[in-house]
PDB file of N, CA and C in Angstrom:
ATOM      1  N   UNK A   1     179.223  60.977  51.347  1.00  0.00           N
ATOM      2  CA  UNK A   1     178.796  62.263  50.895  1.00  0.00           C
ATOM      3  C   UNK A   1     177.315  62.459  51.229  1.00  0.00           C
ATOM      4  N   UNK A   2     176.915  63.669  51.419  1.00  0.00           N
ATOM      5  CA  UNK A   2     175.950  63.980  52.162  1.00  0.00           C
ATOM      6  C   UNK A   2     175.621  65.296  51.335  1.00  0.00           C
ATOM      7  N   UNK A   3     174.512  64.582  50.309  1.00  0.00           N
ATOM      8  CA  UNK A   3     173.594  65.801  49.407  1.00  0.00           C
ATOM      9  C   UNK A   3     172.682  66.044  50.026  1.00  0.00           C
ATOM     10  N   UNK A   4     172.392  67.601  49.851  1.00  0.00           N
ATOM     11  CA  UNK A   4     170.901  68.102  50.212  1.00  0.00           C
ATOM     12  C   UNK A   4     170.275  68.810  49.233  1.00  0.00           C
ATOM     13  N   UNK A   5     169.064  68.117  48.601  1.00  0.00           N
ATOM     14  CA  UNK A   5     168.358  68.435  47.530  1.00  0.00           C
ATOM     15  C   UNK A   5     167.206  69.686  47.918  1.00  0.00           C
ATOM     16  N   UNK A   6     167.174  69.989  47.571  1.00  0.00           N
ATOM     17  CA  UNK A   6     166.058  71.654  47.474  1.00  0.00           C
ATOM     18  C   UNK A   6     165.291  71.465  46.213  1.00  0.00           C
ATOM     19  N   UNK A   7     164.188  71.159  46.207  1.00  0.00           N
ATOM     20  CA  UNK A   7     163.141  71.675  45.530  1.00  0.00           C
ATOM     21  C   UNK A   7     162.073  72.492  45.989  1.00  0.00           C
ATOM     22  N   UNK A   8     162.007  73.498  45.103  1.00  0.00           N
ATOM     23  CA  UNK A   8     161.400  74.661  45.733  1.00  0.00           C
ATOM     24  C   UNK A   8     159.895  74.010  45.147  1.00  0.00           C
ATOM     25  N   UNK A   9     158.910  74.749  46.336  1.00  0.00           N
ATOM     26  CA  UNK A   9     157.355  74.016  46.498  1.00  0.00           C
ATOM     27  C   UNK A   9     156.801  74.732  45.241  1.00  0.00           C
ATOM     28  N   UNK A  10     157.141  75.457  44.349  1.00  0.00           N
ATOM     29  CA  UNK A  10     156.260  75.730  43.658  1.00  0.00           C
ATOM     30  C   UNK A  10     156.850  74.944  42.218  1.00  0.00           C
ATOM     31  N   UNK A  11     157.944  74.388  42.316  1.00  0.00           N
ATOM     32  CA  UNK A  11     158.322  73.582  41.368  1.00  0.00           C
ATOM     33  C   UNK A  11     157.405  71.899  41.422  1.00  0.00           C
ATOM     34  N   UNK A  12     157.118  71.964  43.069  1.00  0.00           N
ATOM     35  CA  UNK A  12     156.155  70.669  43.216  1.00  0.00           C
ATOM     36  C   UNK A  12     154.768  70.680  42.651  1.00  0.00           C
ATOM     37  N   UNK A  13     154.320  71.685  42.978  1.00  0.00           N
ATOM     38  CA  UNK A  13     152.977  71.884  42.122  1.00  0.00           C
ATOM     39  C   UNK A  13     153.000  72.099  40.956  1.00  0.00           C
ATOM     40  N   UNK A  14     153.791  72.466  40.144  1.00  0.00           N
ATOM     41  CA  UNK A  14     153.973  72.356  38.555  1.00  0.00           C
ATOM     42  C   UNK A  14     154.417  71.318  38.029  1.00  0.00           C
ATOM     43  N   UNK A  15     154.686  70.187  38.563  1.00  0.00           N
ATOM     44  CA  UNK A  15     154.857  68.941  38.600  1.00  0.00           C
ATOM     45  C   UNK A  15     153.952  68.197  38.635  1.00  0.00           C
ATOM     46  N   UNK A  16     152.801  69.166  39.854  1.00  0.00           N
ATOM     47  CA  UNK A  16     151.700  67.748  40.093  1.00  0.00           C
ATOM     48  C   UNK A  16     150.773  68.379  39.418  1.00  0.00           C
ATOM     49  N   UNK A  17     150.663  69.873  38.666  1.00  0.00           N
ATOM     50  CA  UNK A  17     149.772  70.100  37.774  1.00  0.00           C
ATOM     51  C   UNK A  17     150.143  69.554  36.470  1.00  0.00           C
ATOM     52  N   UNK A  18     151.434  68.700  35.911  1.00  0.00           N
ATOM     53  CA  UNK A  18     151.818  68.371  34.786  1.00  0.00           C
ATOM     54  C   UNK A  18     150.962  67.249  35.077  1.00  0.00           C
ATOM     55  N   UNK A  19     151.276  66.339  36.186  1.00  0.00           N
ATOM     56  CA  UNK A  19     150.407  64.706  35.944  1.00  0.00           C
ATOM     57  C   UNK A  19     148.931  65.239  36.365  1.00  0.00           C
ATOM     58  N   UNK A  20     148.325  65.762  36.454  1.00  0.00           N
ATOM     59  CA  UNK A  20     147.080  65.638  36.708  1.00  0.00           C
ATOM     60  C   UNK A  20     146.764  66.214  34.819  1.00  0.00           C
ATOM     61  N   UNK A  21     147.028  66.698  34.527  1.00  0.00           N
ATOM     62  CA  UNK A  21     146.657  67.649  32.853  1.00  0.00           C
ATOM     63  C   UNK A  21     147.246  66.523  31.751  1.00  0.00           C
ATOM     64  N   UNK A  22     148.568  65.550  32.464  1.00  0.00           N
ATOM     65  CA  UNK A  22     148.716  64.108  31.627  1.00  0.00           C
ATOM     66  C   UNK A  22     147.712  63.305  31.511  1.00  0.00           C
ATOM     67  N   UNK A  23     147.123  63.093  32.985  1.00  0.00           N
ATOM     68  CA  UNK A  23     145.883  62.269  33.070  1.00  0.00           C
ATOM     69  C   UNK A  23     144.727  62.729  32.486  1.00  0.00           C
ATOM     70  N   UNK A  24     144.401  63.724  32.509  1.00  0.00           N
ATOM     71  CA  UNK A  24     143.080  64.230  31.596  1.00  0.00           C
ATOM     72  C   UNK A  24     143.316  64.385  30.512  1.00  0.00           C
ATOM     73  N   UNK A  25     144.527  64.418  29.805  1.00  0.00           N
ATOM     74  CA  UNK A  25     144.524  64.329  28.353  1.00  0.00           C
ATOM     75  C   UNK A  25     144.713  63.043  28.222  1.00  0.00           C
ATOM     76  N   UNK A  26     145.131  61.853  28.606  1.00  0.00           N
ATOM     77  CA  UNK A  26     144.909  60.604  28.730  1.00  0.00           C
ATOM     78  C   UNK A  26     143.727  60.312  28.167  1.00  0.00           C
ATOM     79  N   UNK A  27     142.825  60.268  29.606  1.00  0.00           N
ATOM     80  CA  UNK A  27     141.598  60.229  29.300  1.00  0.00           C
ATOM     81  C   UNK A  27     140.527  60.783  28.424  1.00  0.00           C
ATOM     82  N   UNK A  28     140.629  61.753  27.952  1.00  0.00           N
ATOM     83  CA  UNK A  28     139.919  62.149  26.794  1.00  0.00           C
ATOM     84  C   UNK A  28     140.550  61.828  25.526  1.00  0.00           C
ATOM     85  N   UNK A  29     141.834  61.730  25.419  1.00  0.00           N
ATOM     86  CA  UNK A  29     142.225  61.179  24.398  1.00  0.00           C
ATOM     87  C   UNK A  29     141.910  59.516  23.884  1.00  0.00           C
ATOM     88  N   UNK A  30     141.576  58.983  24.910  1.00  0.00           N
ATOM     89  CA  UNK A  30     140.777  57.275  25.285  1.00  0.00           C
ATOM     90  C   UNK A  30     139.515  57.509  24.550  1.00  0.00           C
ATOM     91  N   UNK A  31     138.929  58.292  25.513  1.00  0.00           N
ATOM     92  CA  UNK A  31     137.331  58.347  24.709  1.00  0.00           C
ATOM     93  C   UNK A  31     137.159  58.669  23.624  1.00  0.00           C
ATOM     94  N   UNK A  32     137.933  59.437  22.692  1.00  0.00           N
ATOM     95  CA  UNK A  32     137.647  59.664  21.370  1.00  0.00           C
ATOM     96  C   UNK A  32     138.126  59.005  20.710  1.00  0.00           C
ATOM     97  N   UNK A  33     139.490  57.619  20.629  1.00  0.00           N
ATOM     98  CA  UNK A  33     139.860  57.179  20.076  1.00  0.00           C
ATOM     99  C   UNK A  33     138.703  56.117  19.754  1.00  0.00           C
ATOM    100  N   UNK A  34     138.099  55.699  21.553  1.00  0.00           N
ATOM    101  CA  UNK A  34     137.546  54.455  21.429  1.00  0.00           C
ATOM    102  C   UNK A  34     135.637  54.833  21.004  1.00  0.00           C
ATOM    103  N   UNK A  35     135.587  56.255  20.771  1.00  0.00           N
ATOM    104  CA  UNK A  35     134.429  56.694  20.074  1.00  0.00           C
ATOM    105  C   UNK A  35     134.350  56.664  18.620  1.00  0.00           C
ATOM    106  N   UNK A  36     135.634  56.971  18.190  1.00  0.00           N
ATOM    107  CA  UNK A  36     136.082  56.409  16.775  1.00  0.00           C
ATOM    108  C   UNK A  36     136.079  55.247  16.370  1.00  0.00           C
ATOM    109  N   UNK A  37     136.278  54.431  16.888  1.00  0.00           N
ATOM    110  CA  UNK A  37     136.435  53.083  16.372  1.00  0.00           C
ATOM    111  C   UNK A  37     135.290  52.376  16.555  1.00  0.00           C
ATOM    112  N   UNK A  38     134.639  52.861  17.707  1.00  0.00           N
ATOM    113  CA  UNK A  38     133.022  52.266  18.150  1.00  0.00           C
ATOM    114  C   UNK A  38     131.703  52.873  16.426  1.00  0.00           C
ATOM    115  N   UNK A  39     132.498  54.444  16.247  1.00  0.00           N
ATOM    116  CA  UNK A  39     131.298  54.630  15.321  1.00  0.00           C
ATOM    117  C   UNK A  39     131.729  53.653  13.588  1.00  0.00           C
ATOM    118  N   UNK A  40     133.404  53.380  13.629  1.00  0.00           N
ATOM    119  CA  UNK A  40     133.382  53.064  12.173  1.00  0.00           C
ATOM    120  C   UNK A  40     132.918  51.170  12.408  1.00  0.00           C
ATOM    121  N   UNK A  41     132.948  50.817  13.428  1.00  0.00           N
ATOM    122  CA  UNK A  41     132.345  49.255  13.642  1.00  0.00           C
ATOM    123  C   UNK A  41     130.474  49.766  13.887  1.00  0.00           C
ATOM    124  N   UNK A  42     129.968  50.755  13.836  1.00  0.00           N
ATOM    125  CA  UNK A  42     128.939  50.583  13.562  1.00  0.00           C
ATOM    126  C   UNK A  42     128.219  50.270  15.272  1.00  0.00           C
ATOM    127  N   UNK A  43     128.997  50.258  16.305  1.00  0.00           N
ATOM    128  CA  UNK A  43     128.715  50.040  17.958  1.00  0.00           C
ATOM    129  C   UNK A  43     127.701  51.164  18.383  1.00  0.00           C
ATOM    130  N   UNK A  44     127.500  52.287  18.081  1.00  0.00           N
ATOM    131  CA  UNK A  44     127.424  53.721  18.721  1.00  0.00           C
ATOM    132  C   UNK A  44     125.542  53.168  19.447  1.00  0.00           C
ATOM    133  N   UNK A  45     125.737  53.394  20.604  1.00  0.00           N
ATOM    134  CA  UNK A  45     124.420  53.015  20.782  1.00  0.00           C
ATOM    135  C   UNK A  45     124.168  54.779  21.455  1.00  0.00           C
ATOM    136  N   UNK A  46     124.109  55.792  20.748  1.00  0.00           N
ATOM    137  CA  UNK A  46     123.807  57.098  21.154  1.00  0.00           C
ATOM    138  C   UNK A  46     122.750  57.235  20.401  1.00  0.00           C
ATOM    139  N   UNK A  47     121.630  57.664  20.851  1.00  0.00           N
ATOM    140  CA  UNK A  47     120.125  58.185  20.384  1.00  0.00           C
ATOM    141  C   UNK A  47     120.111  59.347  20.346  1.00  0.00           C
ATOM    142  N   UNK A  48     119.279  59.981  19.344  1.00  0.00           N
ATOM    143  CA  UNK A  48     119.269  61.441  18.730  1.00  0.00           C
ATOM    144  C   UNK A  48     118.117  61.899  20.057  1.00  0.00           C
ATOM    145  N   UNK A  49     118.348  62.381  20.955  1.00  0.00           N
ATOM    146  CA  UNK A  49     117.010  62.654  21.603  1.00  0.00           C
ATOM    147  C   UNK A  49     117.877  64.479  22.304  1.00  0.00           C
ATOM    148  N   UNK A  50     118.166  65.160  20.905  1.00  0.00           N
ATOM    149  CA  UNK A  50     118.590  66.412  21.073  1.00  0.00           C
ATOM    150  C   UNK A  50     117.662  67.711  21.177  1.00  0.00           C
ATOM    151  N   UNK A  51     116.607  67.434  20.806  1.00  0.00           N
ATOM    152  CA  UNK A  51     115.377  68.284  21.117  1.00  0.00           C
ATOM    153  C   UNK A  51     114.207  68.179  22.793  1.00  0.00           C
ATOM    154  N   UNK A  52     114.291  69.033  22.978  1.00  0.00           N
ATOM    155  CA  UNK A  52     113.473  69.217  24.410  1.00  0.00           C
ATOM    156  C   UNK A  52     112.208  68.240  24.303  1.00  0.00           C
ATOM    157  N   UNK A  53     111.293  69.014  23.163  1.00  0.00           N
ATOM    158  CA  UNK A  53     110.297  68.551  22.989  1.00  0.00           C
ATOM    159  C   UNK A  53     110.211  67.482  22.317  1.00  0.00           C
ATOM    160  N   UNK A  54     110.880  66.864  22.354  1.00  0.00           N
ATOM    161  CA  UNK A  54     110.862  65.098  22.107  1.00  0.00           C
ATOM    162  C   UNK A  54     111.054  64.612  23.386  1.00  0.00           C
ATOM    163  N   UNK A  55     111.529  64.759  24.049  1.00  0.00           N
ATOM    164  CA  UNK A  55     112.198  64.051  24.980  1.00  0.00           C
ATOM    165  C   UNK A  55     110.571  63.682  26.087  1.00  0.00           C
ATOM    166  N   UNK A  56     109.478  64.580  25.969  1.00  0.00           N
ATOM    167  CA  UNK A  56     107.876  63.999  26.812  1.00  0.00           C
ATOM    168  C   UNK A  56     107.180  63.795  25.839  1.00  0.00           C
ATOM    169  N   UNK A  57     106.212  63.090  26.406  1.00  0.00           N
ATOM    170  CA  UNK A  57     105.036  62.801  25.273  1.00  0.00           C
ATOM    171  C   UNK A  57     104.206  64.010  25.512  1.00  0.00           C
ATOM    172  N   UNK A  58     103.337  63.742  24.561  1.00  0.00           N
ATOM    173  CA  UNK A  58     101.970  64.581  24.422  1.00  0.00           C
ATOM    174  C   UNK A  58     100.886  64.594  25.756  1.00  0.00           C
ATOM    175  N   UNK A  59     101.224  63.334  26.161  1.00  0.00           N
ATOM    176  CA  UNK A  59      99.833  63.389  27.176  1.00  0.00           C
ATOM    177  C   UNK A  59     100.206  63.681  28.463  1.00  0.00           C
ATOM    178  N   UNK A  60     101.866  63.504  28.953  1.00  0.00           N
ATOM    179  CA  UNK A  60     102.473  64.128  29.943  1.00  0.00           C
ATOM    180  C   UNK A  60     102.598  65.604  30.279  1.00  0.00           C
ATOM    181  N   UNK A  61     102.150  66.472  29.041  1.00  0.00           N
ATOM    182  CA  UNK A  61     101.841  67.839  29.212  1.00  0.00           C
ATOM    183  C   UNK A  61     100.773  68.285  29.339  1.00  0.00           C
ATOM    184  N   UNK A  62      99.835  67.357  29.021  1.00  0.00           N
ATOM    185  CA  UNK A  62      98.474  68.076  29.323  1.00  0.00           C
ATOM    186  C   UNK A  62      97.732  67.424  30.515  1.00  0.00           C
ATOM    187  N   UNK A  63      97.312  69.471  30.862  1.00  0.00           N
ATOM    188  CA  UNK A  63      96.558  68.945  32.454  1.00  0.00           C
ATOM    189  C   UNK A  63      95.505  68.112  32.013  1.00  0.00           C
ATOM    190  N   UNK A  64      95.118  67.549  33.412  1.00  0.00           N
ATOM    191  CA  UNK A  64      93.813  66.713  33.690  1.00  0.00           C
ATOM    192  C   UNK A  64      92.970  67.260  34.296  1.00  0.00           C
TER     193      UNK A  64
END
């Protein structure tokens, strides 16, 4: 017997937009799990440096 399968091309790309949108929810779903568990062990090595003007010193702004 001699099948001939037809999948139509736009059924292929909704296919390969399912695994690519698997993989990025994968992956972000990784990082927050393992951001969770990093902050309740106390790991988080993230520094508050959320303000502009922290981020130069004083003497790097002023001319010479």
């Amino acid at each position: 017997m001699n099948f001939l399968l037809y999948i139509d091309p736009n059924i292929g790309l909704m296919i390969a937009q399912g695994a690519v949108a698997a993989f990025a929810g994968f992956v972000l779903f990784y990082k927050t799990v393992i951001a969770t568990i990093k902050g309740w062990l106390g790991m988080n090595s993230n520094t508050d440096d959320s303000s502009f003007d922290d981020m130069y010193d004083e003497n790097d702004l002023k001319d010479d």
